[in-house]
Protein backbone atom coordinates (compact mmCIF):
# COMPACT_ATOMS: atom_id res chain seq x y z
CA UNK A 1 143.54 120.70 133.03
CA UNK A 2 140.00 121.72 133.01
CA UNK A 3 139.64 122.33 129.34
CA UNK A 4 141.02 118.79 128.73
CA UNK A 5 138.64 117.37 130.76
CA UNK A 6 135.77 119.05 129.36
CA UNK A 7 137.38 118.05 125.82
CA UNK A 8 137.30 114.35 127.05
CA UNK A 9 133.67 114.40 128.54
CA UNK A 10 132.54 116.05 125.09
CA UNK A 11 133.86 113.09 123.14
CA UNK A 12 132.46 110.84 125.61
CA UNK A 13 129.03 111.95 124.59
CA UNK A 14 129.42 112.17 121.14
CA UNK A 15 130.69 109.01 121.36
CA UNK A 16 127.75 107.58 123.32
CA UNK A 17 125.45 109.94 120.62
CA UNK A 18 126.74 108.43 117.81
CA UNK A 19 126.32 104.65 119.76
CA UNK A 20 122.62 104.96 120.65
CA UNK A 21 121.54 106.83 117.33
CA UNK A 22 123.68 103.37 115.79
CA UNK A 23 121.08 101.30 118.30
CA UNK A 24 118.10 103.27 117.80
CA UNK A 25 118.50 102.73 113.88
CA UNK A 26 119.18 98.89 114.20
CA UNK A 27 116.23 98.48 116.54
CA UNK A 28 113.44 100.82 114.10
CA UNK A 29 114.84 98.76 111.60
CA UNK A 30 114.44 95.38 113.38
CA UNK A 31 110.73 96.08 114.10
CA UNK A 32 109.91 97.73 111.14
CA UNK A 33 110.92 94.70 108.42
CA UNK A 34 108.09 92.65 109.92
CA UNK A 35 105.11 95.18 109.63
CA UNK A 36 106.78 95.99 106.03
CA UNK A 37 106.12 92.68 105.42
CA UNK A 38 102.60 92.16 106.86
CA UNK A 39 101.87 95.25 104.62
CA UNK A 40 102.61 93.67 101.61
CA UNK A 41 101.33 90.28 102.50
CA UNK A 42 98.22 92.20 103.61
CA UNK A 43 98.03 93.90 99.64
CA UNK A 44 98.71 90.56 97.74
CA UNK A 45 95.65 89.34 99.99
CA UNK A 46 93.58 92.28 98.92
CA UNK A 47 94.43 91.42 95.51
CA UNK A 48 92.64 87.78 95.61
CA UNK A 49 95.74 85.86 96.50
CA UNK A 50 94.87 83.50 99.67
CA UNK A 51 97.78 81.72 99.50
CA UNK A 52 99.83 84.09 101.69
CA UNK A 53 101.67 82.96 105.15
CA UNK A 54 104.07 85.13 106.53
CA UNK A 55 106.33 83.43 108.99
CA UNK A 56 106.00 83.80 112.88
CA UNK A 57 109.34 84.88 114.38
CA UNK A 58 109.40 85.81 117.94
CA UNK A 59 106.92 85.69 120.70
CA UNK A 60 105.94 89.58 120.72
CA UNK A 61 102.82 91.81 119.56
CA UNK A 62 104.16 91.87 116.32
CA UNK A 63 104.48 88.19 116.17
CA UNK A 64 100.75 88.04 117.31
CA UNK A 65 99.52 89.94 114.77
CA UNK A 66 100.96 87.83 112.32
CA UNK A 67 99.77 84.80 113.78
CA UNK A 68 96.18 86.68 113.76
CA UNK A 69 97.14 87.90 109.95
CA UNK A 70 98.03 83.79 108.57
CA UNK A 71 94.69 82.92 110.71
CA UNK A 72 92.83 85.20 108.49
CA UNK A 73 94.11 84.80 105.47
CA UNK A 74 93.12 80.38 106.21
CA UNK A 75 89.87 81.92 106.99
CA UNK A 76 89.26 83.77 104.12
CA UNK A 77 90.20 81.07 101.62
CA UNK A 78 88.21 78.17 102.85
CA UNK A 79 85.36 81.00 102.19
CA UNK A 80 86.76 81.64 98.71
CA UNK A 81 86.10 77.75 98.49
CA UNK A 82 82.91 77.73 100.08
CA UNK A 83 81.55 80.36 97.57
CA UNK A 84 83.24 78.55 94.40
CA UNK A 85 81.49 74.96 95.35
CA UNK A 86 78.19 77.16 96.51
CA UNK A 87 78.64 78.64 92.68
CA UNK A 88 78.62 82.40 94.02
């Protein structure tokens, strides 16, 4: 009797292991794809292209950054234009 219910509360916690290292996973990966993103927007930028806008999903830090990230990016290309008319 008390073997099977130490048998029963051992699966019960594997079980609800195995469900929060599944929800752990899906949530790294949920806020990860976003900064992934801003990283390579962030590159093509470095590389001259000012044409960039990454899309605002969400109403979060990460969201806020990107907001901050497309405001840049406008920023730095009227400059670019600036400079080109100014013949610098």
């Amino acid at each position: 009797m008390v073997r099977d219910l130490l048998w029963r509360v051992a699966l019960a916690a594997l079980a609800a292991l195995l469900i929060l290292t599944a929800l752990i996973h899906w949530i790294a990966a949920r806020m990860s794809r976003p900064l992934e993103a801003l990283a390579v927007a962030a590159k093509e930028v470095a590389a001259g292209d000012y044409t960039v806008a990454l899309p605002v999903q969400g109403n979060d830090e990460i969201a806020d950054a990107v907001r901050q990230f497309n405001a840049m990016v406008k920023e730095l290309a009227d400059k670019e234009k600036i400079r080109q008319v100014m013949g610098r």
